[in-house]
Protein backbone atom coordinates (compact mmCIF):
# COMPACT_ATOMS: atom_id res chain seq x y z
CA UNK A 1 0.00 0.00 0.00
CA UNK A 2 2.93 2.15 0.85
CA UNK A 3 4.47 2.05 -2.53
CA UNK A 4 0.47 3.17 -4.16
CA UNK A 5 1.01 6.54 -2.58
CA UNK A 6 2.63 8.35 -5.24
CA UNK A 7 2.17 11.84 -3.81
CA UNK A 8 3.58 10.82 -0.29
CA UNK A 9 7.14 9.70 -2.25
CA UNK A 10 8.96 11.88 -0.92
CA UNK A 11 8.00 10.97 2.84
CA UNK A 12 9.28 7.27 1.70
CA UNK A 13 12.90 9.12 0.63
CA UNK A 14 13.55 11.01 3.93
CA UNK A 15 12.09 8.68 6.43
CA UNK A 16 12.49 5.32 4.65
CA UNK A 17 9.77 2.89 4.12
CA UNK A 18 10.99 0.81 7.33
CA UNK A 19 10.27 3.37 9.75
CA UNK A 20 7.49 4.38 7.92
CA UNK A 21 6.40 0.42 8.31
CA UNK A 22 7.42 0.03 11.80
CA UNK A 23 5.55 3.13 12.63
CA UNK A 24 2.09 1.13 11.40
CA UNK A 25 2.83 -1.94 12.49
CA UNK A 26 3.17 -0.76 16.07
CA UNK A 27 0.03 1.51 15.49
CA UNK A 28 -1.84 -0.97 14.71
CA UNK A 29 -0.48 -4.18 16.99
CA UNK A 30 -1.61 -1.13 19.84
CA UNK A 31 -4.45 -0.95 18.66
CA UNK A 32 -5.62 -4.56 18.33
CA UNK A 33 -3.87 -5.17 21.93
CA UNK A 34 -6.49 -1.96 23.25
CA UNK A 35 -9.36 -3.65 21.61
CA UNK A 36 -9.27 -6.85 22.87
CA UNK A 37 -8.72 -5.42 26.29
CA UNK A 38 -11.61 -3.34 26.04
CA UNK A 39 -13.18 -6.56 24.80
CA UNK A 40 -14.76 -5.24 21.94
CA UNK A 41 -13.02 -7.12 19.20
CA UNK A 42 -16.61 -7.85 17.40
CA UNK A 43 -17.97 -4.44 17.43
CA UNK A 44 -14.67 -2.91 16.17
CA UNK A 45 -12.13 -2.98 13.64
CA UNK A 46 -8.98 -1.16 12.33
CA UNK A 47 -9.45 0.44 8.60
CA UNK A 48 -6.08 -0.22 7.23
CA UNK A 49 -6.58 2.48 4.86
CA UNK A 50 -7.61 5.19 7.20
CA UNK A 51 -4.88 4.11 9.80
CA UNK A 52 -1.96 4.35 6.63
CA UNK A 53 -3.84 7.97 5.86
CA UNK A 54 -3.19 8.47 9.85
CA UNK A 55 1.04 7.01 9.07
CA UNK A 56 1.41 9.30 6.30
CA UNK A 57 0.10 12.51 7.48
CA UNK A 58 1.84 12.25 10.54
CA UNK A 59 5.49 11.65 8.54
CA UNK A 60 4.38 14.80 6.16
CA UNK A 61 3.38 16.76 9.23
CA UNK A 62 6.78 15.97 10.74
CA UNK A 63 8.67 16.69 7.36
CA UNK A 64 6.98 19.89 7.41
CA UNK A 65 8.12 21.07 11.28
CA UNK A 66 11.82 19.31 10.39
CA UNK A 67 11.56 21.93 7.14
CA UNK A 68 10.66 24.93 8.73
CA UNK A 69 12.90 24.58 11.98
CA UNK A 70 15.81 23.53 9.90
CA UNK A 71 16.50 20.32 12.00
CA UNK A 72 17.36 16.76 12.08
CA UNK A 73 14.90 15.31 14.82
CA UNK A 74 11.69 16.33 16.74
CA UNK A 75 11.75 15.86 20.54
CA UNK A 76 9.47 12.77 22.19
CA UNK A 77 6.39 14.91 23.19
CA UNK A 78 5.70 16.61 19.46
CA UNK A 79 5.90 12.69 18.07
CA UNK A 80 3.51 11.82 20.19
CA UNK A 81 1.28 14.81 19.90
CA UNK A 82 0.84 14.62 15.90
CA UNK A 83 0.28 11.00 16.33
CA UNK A 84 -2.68 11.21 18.70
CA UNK A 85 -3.94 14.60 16.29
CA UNK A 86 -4.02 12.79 13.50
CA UNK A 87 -5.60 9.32 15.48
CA UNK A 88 -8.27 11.87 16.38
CA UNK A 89 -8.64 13.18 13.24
CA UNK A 90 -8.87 10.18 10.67
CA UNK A 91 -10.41 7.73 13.61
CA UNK A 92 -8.77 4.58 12.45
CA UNK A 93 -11.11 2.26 14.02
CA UNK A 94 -14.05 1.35 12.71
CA UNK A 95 -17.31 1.13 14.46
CA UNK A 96 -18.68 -2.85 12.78
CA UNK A 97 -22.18 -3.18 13.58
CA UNK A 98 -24.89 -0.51 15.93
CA UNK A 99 -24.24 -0.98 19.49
CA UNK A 100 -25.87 0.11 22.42
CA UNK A 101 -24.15 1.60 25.41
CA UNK A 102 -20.90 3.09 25.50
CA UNK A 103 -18.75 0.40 24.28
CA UNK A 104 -17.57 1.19 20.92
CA UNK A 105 -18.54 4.91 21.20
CA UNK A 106 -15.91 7.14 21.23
CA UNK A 107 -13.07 4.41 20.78
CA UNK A 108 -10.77 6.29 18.83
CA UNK A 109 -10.94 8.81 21.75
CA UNK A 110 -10.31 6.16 24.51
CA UNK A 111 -7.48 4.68 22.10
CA UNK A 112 -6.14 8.04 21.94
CA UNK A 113 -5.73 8.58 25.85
CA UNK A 114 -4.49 5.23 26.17
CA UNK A 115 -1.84 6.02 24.02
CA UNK A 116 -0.88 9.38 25.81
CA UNK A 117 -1.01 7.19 28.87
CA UNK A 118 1.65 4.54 27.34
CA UNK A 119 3.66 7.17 25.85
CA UNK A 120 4.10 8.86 29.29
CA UNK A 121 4.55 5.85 31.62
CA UNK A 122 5.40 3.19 29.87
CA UNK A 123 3.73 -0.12 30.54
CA UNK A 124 3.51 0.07 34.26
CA UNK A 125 2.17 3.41 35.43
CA UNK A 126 0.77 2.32 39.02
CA UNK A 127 4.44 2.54 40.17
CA UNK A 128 4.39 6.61 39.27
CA UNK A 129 1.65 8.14 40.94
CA UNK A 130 1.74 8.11 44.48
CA UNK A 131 -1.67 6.89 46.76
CA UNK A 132 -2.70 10.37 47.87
CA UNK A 133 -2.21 11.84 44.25
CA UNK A 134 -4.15 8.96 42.53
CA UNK A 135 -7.44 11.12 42.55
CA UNK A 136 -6.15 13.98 40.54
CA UNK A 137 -4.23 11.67 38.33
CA UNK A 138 -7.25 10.14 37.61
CA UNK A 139 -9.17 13.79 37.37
CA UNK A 140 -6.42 14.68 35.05
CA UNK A 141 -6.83 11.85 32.29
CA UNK A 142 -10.68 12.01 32.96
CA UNK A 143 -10.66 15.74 31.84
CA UNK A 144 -8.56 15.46 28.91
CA UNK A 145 -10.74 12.28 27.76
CA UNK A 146 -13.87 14.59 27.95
CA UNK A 147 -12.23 16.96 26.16
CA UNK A 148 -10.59 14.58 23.12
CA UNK A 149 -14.16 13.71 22.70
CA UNK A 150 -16.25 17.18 22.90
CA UNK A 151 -13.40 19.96 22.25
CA UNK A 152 -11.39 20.40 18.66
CA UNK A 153 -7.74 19.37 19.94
CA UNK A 154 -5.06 20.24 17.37
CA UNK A 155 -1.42 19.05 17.87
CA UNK A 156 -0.22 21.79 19.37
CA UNK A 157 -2.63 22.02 22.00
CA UNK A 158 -2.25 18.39 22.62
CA UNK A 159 1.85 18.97 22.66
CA UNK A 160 1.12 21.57 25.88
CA UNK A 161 -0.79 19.49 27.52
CA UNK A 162 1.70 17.10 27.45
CA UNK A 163 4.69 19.50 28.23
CA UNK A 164 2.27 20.71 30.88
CA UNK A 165 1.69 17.24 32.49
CA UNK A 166 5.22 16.71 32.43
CA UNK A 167 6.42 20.04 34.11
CA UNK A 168 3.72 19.06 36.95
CA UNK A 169 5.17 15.94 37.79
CA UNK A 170 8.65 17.84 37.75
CA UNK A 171 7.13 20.46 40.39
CA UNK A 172 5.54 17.79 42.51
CA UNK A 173 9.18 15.89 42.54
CA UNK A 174 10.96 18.68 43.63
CA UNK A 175 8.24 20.00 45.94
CA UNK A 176 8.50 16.18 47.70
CA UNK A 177 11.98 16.01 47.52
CA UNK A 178 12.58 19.92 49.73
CA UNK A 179 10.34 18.63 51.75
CA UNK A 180 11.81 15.62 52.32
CA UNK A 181 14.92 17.79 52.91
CA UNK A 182 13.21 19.85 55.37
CA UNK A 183 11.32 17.56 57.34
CA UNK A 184 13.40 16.56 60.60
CA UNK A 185 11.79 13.62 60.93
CA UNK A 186 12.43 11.89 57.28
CA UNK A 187 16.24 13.01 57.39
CA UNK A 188 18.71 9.92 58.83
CA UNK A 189 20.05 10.18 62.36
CA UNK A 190 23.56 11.12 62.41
């Protein structure tokens, strides 16, 4: 399919068709791994078509920024936020058959959180959020799930919430970590 896409050549020249590849494959493996755990594999599917428009808008929307910045690489958090604008944006899965309730509604939304959430933490975020901060963590990816599915989010929006959700949990370490400092009772006994 890659090769059809005449108009997206160059993307194939500067990126090479292996990343290019790689970049669907995991896209899509992601995907099918989110369905199935949201147990909806037979009111769902992935539109390979839509999800290789997805691929290839994000490379030329990347090309573009790498263009008009003059440089070689984009940092971590702009990758991820022209991946989850353009997930929103094409909604590579596919609602299969009318369903009632809220299972397949919205999926592309719920995929798209879940993929912030990986990109941030990895696969095991339980370790990262302390007990007494689980509520607003929770507030936090609540709010922004509301508003991937009822506000227009464009990928630079989406890129400050994630630089802003990063410079919180850099506050809240160093906040813990002068208290820690301060506290009499948490420093060793000399």
């Amino acid at each position: 399919m890659i090769n059809d896409m005449e108009s997206y050549k160059y993307l194939i020249e500067e990126f090479g068709s292996t990343k290019i590849m790689s970049r669907y494959d995991l896209l899509c493996s992601l995907m099918r791994e989110f369905i199935k755990r949201e147990g909806i594999e037979t009111q769902v599917y992935i539109s390979k078509a839509v999800l290789w428009k997805v691929i290839l808008d994000y490379f030329a929307d990347i090309h573009r920024l790498k263009d008009f910045h003059n440089i070689e690489k984009v940092n971590q958090d702009k990758i991820t936020a022209y991946t989850l604008y353009w997930l929103l944006r094409r909604k590579p899965i596919q609602i299969r058959e009318e369903v009632d309730g809220e299972s397949a509604s919205f999926v592309n939304e719920r995929f798209a959180v879940s993929y912030l959430q990986m990109s941030l933490f990895g696969d095991d975020i339980t370790t990262l959020v302390s007990p007494d901060k689980q509520l607003d963590h929770e507030n936090f990816f609540k709010t922004l799930q509301y508003f991937v599915k009822y506000r227009y989010a464009d990928a630079q929006t989406l890129e400050l919430i994630i630089v802003a959700y990063r410079a919180g949990r850099a506050f809240q370490y160093s906040v813990d970590v002068t208290q820690q400092k301060s506290d009499p009772f948490l420093q060793e006994e000399e």
